[in-house]
Protein backbone atom coordinates (compact mmCIF):
# COMPACT_ATOMS: atom_id res chain seq x y z
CA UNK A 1 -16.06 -14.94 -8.76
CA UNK A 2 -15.81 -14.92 -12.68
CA UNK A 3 -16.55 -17.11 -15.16
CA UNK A 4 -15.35 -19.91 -13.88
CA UNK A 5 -18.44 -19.44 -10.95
CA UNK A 6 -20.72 -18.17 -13.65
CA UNK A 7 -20.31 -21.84 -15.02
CA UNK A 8 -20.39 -23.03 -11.26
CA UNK A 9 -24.15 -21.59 -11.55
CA UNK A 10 -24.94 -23.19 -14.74
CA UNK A 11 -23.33 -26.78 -13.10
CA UNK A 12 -25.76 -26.55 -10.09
CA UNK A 13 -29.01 -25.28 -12.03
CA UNK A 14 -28.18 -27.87 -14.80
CA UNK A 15 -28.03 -30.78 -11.69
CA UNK A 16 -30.26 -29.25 -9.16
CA UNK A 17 -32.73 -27.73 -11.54
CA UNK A 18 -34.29 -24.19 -10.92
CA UNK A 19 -32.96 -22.31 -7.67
CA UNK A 20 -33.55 -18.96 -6.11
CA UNK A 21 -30.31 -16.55 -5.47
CA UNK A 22 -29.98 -17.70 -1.71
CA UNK A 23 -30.20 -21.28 -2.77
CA UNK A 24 -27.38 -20.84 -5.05
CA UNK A 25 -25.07 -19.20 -2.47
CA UNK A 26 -25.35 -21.64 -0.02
CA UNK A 27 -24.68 -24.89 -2.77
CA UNK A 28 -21.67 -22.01 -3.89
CA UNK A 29 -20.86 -21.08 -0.79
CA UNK A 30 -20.64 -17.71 -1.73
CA UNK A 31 -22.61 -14.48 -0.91
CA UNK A 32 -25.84 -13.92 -2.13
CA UNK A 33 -25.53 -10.90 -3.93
CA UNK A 34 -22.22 -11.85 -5.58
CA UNK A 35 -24.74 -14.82 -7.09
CA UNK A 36 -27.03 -12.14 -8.44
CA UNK A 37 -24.59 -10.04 -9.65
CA UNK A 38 -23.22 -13.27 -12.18
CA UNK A 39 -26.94 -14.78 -12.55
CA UNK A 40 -27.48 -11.10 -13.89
CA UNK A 41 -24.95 -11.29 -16.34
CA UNK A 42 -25.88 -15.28 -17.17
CA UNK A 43 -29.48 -13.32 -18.02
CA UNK A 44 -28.33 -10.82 -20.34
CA UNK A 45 -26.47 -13.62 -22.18
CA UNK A 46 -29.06 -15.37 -22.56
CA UNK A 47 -28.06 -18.77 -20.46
CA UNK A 48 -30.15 -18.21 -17.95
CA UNK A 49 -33.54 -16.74 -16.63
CA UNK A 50 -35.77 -15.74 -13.87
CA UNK A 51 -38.48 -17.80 -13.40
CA UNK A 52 -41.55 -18.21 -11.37
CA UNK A 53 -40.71 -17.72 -7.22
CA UNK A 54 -37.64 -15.43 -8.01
CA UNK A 55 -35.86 -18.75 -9.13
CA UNK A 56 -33.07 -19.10 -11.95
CA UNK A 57 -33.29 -21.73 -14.23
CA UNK A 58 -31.08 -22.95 -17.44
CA UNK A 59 -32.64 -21.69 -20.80
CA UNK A 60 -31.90 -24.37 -23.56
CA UNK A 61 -33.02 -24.49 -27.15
CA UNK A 62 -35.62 -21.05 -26.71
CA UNK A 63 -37.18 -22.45 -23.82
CA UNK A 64 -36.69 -23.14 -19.89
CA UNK A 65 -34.56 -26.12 -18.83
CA UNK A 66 -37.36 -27.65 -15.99
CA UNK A 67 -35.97 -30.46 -14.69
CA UNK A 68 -38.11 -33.97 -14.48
CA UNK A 69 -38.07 -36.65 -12.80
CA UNK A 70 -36.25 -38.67 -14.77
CA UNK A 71 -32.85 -36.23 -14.46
């Protein structure tokens, strides 16, 4: 997993909206802690962040990408 799945984790939090580790791995199909591991590294880039629940959503423009009912 590189950064071809980091962007795999941006796809599905930028379509599904915010997600927990476990929830990722299962749309991924992956293992949860390989998940982490890149949602870690999305963090310290800045693309991503932890959120309320444990759950990763897309940061855009400064703030929390929440997704709303008309995505």
């Amino acid at each position: 997993m590189g950064h071809q799945s980091e962007c795999d984790i941006t796809a599905v939090l930028a379509e599904h909206g915010p997600a927990s580790g476990p929830e990722l791995a299962k749309l991924l199909d992956t293992h949860p802690v390989t998940v982490e591991r890149r949602c870690t590294k999305l963090q310290q880039r800045g693309e991503i962040r932890q959120v309320t629940g444990g759950r990763y959503a897309i940061v855009e423009s400064g703030h929390v990408r929440q997704r709303t009912a008309s995505d």
